[in-house]
Protein backbone atom coordinates (compact mmCIF):
# COMPACT_ATOMS: atom_id res chain seq x y z
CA UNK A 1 65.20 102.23 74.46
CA UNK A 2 67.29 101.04 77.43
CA UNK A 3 69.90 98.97 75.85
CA UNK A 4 71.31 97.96 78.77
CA UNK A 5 68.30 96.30 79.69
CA UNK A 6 68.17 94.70 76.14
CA UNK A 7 71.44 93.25 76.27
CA UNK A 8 70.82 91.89 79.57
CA UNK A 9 68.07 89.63 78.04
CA UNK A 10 70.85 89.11 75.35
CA UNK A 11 72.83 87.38 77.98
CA UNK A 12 70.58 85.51 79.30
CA UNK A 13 69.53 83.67 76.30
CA UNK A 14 72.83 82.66 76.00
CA UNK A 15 73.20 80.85 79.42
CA UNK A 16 75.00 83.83 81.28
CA UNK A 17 73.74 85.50 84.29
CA UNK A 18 73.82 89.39 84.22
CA UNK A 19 73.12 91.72 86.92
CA UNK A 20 71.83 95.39 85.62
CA UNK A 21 73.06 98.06 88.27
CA UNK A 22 71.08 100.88 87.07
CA UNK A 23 69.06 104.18 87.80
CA UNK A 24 66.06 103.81 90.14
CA UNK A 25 63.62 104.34 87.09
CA UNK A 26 64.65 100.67 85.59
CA UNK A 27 65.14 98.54 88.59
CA UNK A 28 61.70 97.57 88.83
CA UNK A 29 61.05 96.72 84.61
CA UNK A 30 64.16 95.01 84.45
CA UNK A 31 63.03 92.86 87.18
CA UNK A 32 59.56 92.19 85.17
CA UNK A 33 62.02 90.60 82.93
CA UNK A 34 63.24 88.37 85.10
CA UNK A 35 66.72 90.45 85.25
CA UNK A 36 68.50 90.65 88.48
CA UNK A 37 68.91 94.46 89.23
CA UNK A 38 69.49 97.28 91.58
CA UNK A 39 69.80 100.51 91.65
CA UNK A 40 73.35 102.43 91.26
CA UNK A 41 74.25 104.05 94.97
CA UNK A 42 75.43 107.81 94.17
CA UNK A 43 73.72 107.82 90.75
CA UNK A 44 71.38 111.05 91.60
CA UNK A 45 73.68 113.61 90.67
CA UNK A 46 73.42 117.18 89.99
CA UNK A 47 71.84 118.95 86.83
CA UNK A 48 74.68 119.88 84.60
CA UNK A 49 72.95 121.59 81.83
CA UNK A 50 73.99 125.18 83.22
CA UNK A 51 77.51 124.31 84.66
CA UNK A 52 79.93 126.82 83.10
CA UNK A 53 82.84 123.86 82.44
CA UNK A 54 80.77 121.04 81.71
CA UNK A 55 83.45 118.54 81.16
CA UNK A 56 85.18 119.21 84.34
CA UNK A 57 81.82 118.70 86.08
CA UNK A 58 80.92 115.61 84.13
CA UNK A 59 84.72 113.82 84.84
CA UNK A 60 83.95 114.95 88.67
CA UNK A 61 80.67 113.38 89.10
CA UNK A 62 82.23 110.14 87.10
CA UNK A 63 84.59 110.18 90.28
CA UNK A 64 81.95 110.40 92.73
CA UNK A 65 80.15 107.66 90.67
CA UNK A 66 83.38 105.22 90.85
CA UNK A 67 84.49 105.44 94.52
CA UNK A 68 80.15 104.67 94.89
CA UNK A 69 80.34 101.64 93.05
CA UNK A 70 83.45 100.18 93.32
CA UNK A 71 82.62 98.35 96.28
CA UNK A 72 79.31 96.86 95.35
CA UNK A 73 81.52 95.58 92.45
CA UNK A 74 83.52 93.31 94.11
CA UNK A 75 80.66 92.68 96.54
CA UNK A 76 79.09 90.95 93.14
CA UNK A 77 82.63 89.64 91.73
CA UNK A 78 81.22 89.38 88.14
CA UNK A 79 83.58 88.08 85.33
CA UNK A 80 82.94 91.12 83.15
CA UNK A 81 81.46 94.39 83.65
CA UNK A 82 80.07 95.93 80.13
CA UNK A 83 79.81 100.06 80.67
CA UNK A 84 77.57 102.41 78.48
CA UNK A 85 80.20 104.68 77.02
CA UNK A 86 78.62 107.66 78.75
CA UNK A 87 78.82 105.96 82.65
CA UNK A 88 82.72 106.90 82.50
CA UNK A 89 82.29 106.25 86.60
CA UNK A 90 81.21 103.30 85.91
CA UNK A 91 84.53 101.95 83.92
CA UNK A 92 86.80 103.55 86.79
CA UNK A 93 84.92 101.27 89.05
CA UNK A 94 85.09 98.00 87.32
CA UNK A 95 89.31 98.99 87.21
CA UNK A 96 89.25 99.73 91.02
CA UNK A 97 87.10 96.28 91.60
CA UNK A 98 89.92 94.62 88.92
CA UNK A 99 87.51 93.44 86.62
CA UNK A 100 87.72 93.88 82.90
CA UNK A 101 85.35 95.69 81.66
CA UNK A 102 83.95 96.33 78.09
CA UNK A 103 82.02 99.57 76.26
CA UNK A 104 78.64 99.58 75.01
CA UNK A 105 78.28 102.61 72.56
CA UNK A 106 74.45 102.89 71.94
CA UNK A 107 75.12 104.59 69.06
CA UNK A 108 77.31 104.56 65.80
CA UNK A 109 81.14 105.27 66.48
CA UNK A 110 81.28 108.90 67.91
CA UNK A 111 85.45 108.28 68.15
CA UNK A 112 87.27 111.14 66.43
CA UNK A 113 89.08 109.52 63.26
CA UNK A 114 91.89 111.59 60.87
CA UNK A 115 89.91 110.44 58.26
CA UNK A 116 86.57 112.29 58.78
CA UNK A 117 84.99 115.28 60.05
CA UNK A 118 84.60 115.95 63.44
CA UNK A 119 81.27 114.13 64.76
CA UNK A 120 78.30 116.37 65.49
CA UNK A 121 79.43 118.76 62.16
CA UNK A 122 77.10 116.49 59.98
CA UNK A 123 79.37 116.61 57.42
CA UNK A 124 80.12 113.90 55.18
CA UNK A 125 84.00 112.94 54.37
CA UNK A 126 85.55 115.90 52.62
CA UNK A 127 86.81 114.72 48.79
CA UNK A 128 89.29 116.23 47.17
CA UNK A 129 92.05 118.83 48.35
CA UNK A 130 89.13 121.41 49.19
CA UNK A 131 87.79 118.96 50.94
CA UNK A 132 90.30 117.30 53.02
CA UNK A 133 91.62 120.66 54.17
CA UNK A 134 88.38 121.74 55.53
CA UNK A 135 87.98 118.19 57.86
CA UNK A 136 91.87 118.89 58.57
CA UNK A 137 90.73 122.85 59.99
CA UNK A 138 87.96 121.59 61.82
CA UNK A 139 89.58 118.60 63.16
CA UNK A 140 92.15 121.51 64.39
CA UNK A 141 89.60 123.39 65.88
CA UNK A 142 88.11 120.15 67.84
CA UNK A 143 91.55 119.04 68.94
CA UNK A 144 91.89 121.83 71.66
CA UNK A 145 88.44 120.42 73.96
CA UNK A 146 89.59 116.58 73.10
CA UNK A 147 93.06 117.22 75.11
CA UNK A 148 91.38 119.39 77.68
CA UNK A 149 88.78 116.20 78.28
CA UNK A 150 92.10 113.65 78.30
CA UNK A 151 93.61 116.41 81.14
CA UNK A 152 90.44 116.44 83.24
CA UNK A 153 90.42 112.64 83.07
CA UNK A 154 93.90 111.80 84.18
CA UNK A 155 93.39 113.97 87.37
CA UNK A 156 90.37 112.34 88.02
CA UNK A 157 91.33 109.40 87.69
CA UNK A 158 94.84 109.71 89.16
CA UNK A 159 92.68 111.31 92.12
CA UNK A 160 90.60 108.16 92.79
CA UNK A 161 93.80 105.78 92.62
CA UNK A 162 93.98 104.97 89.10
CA UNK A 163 96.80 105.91 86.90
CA UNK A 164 96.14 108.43 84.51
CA UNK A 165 95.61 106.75 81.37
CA UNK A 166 94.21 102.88 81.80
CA UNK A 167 94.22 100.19 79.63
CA UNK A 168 90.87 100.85 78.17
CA UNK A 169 88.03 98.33 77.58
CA UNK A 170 88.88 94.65 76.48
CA UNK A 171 86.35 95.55 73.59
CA UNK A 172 83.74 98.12 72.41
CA UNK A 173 80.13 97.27 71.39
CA UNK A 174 79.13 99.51 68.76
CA UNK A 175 74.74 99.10 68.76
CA UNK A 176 73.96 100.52 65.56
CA UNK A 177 73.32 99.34 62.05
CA UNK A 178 75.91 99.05 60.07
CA UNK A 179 73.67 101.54 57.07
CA UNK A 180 74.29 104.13 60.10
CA UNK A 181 78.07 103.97 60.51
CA UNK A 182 80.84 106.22 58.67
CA UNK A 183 83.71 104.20 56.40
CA UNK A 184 86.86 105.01 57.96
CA UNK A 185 90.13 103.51 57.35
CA UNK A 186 91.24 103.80 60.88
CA UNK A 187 88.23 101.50 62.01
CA UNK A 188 89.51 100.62 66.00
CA UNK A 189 90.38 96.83 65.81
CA UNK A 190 88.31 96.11 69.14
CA UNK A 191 84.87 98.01 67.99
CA UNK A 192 82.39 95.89 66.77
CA UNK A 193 78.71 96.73 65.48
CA UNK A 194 76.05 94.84 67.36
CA UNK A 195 73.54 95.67 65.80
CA UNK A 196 70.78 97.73 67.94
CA UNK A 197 70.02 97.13 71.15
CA UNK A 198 66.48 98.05 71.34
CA UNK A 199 63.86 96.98 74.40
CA UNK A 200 60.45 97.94 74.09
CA UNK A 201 59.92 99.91 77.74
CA UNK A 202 55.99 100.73 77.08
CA UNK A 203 53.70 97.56 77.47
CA UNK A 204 50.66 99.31 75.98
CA UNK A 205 48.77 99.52 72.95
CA UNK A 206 47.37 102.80 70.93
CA UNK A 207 45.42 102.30 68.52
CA UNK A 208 45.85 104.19 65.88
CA UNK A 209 42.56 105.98 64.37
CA UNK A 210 40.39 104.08 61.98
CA UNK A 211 40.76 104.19 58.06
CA UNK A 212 43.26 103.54 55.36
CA UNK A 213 44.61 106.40 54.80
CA UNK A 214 48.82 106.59 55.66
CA UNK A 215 49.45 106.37 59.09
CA UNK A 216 52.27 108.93 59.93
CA UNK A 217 54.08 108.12 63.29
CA UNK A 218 55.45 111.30 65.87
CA UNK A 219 57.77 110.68 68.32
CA UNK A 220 59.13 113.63 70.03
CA UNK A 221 62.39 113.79 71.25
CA UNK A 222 62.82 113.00 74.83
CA UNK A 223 66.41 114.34 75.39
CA UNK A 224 66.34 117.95 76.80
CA UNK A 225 68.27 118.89 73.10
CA UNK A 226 65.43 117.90 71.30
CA UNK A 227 63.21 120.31 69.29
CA UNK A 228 60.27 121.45 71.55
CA UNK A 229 56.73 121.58 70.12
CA UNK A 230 57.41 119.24 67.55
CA UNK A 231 54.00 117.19 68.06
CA UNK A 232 51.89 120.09 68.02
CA UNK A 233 53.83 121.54 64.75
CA UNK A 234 53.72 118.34 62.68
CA UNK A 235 49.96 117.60 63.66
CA UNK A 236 49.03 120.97 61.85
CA UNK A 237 51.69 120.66 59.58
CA UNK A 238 49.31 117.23 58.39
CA UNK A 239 45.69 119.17 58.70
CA UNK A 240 44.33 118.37 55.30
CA UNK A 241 47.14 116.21 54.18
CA UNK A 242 44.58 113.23 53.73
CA UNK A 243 46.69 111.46 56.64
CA UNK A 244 45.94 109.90 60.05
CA UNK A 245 48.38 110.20 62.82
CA UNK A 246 49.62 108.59 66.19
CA UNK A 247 51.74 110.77 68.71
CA UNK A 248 53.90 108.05 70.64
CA UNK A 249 54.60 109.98 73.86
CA UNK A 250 54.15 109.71 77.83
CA UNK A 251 53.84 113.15 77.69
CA UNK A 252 49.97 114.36 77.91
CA UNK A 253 47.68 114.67 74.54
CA UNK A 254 48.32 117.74 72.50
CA UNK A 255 45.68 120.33 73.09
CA UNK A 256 42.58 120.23 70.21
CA UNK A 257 43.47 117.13 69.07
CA UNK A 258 41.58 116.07 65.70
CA UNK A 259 39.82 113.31 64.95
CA UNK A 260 42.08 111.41 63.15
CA UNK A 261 44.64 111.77 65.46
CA UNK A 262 45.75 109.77 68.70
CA UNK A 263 48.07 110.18 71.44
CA UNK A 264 50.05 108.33 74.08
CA UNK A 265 52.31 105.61 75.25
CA UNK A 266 52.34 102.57 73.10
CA UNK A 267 54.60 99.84 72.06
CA UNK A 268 56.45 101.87 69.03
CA UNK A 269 57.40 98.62 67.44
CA UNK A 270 53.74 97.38 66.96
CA UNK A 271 52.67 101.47 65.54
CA UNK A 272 55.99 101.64 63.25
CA UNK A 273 54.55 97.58 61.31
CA UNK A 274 51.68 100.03 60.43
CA UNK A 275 53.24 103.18 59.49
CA UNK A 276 53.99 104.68 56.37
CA UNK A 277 56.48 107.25 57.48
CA UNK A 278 58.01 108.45 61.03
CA UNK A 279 58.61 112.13 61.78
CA UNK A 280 61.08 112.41 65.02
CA UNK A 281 63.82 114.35 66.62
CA UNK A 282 67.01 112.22 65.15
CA UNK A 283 67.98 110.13 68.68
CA UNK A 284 69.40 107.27 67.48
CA UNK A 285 67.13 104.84 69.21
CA UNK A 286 64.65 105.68 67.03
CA UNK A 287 65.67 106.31 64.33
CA UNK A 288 67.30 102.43 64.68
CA UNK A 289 63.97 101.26 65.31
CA UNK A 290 62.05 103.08 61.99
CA UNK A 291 64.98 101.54 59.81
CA UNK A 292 64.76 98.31 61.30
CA UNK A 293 60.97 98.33 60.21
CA UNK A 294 61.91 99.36 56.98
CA UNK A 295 59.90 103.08 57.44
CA UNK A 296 60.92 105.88 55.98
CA UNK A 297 61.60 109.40 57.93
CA UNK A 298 61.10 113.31 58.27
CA UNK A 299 63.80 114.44 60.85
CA UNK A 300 63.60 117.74 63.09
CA UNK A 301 66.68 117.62 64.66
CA UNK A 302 67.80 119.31 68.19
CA UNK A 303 71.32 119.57 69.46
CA UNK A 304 74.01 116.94 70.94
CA UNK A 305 73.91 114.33 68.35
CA UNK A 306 70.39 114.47 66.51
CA UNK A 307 71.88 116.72 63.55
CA UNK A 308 74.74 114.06 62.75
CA UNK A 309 72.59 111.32 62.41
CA UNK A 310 69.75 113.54 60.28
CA UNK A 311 72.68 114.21 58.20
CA UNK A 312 73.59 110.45 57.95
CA UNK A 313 69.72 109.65 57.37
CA UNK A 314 69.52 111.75 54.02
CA UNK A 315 72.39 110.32 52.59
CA UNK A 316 72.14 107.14 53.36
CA UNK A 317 68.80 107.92 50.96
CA UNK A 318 65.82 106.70 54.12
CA UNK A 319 64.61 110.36 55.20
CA UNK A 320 64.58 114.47 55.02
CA UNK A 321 66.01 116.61 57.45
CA UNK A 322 63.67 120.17 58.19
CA UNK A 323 66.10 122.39 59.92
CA UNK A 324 64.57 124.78 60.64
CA UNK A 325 61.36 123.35 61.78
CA UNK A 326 58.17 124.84 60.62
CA UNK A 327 54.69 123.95 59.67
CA UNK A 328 55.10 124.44 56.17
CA UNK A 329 58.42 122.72 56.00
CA UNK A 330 57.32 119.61 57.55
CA UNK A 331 53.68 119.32 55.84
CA UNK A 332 55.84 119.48 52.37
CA UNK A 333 58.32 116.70 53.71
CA UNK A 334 56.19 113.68 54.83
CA UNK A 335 54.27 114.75 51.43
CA UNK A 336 57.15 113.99 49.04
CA UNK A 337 58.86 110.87 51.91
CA UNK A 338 54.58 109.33 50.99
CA UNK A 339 54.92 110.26 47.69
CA UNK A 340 58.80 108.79 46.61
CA UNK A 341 58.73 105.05 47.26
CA UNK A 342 62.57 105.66 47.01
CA UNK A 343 62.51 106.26 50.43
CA UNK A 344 61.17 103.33 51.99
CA UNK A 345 63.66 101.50 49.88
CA UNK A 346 66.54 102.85 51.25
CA UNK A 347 65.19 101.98 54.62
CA UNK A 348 64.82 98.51 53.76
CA UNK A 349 68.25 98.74 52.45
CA UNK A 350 69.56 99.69 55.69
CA UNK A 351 67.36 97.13 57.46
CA UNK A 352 68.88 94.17 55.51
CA UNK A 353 72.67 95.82 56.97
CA UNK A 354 71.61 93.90 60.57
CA UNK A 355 72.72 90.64 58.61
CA UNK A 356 75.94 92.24 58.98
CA UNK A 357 76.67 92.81 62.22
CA UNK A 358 78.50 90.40 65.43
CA UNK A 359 76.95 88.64 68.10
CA UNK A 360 77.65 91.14 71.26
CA UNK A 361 77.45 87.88 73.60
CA UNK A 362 80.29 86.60 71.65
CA UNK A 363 81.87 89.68 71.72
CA UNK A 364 81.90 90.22 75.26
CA UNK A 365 83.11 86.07 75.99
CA UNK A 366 86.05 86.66 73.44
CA UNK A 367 86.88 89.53 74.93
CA UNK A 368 86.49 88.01 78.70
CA UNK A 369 89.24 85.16 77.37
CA UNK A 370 91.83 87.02 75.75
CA UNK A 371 91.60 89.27 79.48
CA UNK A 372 92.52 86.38 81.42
């Protein structure tokens, strides 16, 4: 989805002039777009699925990150520098360069809140003194990792010539639709939902087999939490469902595939105007871009953060969750998401939440002011 890149092209609608420092993979697409870019020095870092302290690994390779691009920085003296809330290097940088910088969350608001369960649970807001006590507990049990992360920062950070704690960003860009986010009463007063940032990185087009019958859309998850085998399992979860199917993936064709099946890359926005439901892994990319179309969903959900927003997809009314994944589970889930035209309405309901959301150019320029 590559929101970076998206935002980019945000920017330079608007008269501005962004520079995309990036992984080698997007130099060369962003470019296509006309997008000055290059690729991040020191960005090829180690594997980290195995590490046995992963957070102490990840806050070390943000310092090696920082001290990497701190000088090419203030080689490019830019006004602002806007961060994906995962490239923590990258926000250490921009405060050794002495730039203000700003957060772009490509997601709904993951920050913990006293109000709510701890993100990743799935859990809606507890009600009730039953209910409240159980967030409280499990906020208790979170609270232990949260200061161990704010230790393993400060050293880092007080390692690389930065004082322990920073200012933080002059704003936070919150990419999600507003049908997505949680109502909490401590909202931060500089987060704002943008609205998704969505770029469309395949150029192709697959054509989805011939016929009338309801196209249902797979799209695997790409993150390395994602369930595995989901293609194969939802394609014979649909064998005499009366369906027809498109797998959008770069990954090669399932094995035996039937007739009224395709597979392959293809622009996802042009297969989701002509599908009648979506079954994915719950990233939040898209997911964003099925509710923006105003199609309904069947989640299988992996790890990280795929089961909170399955769990914020059924309530907000748009999809099913099938946890655990099986053939028979799935088959019986895009049969009653066809069959309910409930569904679909709730995803149009969400998609009509974009005419709520700010303006992230006018974010960021607000934010660049009141920082100077």
């Amino acid at each position: 989805m590559v929101p970076a890149i998206a935002l980019c092209l945000r920017f330079t609608e608007a008269g501005d002039t962004p520079v995309l420092l990036t992984g080698e993979r997007w130099v060369e697409p962003a470019i296509a777009e006309g997008i000055a870019a290059s690729r991040v020095p020191g960005l090829s870092l180690d594997d980290l699925k195995d590490v046995p302290d992963l957070g102490r690994a990840l806050h070390d390779q943000a310092a090696t990150l920082a001290l990497a691009l701190a000088p090419q920085l203030a080689a490019l003296e830019p006004d602002l520098v806007v961060c994906d809330v995962l490239a923590l290097g990258a926000s250490m940088a921009a405060e050794l360069a002495g730039v203000p910088w700003v957060q772009l969350s490509p997601h709904p608001l993951y920050e913990p809140s006293k109000w709510l369960p701890p993100m990743g649970s799935g859990l809606a807001a507890g009600t009730g003194v039953r209910g409240k006590l159980r967030d409280s507990v499990l906020r208790a049990l979170t609270a232990r990792s949260l200061r161990q992360g704010e230790r393993q920062r400060a050293v880092v950070r007080q390692r690389i010539g930065l004082d322990a704690q920073g200012t933080g960003p002059a704003a936070r860009l919150i990419a999600t639709l507003p049908a997505l986010e949680v109502p909490r009463p401590d909202w931060p007063r500089d987060a704002h939902v943008v609205g998704p940032l969505l770029w469309e990185a395949s150029k192709e087009t697959l054509t989805p087999p011939p016929g009338d019958a309801p196209l249902v859309m797979i799209a695997p998850s790409t993150a390395w939490t994602g369930t595995r085998g989901m293609a194969e399992m939802t394609l014979e979860a649909l064998r005499d469902k009366g369906v027809r199917a498109v797998v959008s993936t770069f990954a090669p064709a399932p094995a035996d595939l039937p007739s009224w099946a395709r597979s392959g890359p293809g622009d996802q926005d042009a297969l989701l105007r002509q599908a009648a439901v979506l079954v994915c892994g719950g990233g939040h990319g898209m997911l964003v871009k099925a509710l923006r179309a105003a199609v309904p969903v069947v989640v299988v959900p992996g790890g990280g953060d795929q089961w909170e927003m399955a769990c914020r997809i059924a309530r907000q009314g748009s999809g099913l969750v099938v946890r655990p994944s099986t053939v028979e589970g799935l088959g019986d889930a895009v049969t009653r998401v066809l069959g309910d035209p409930g569904f679909a309405a709730a995803a149009a309901r969400a998609a009509a939440t974009i005419d709520d959301v700010r303006d992230p150019v006018e974010v960021c320029r607000t934010a660049l002011s009141l920082a100077r």
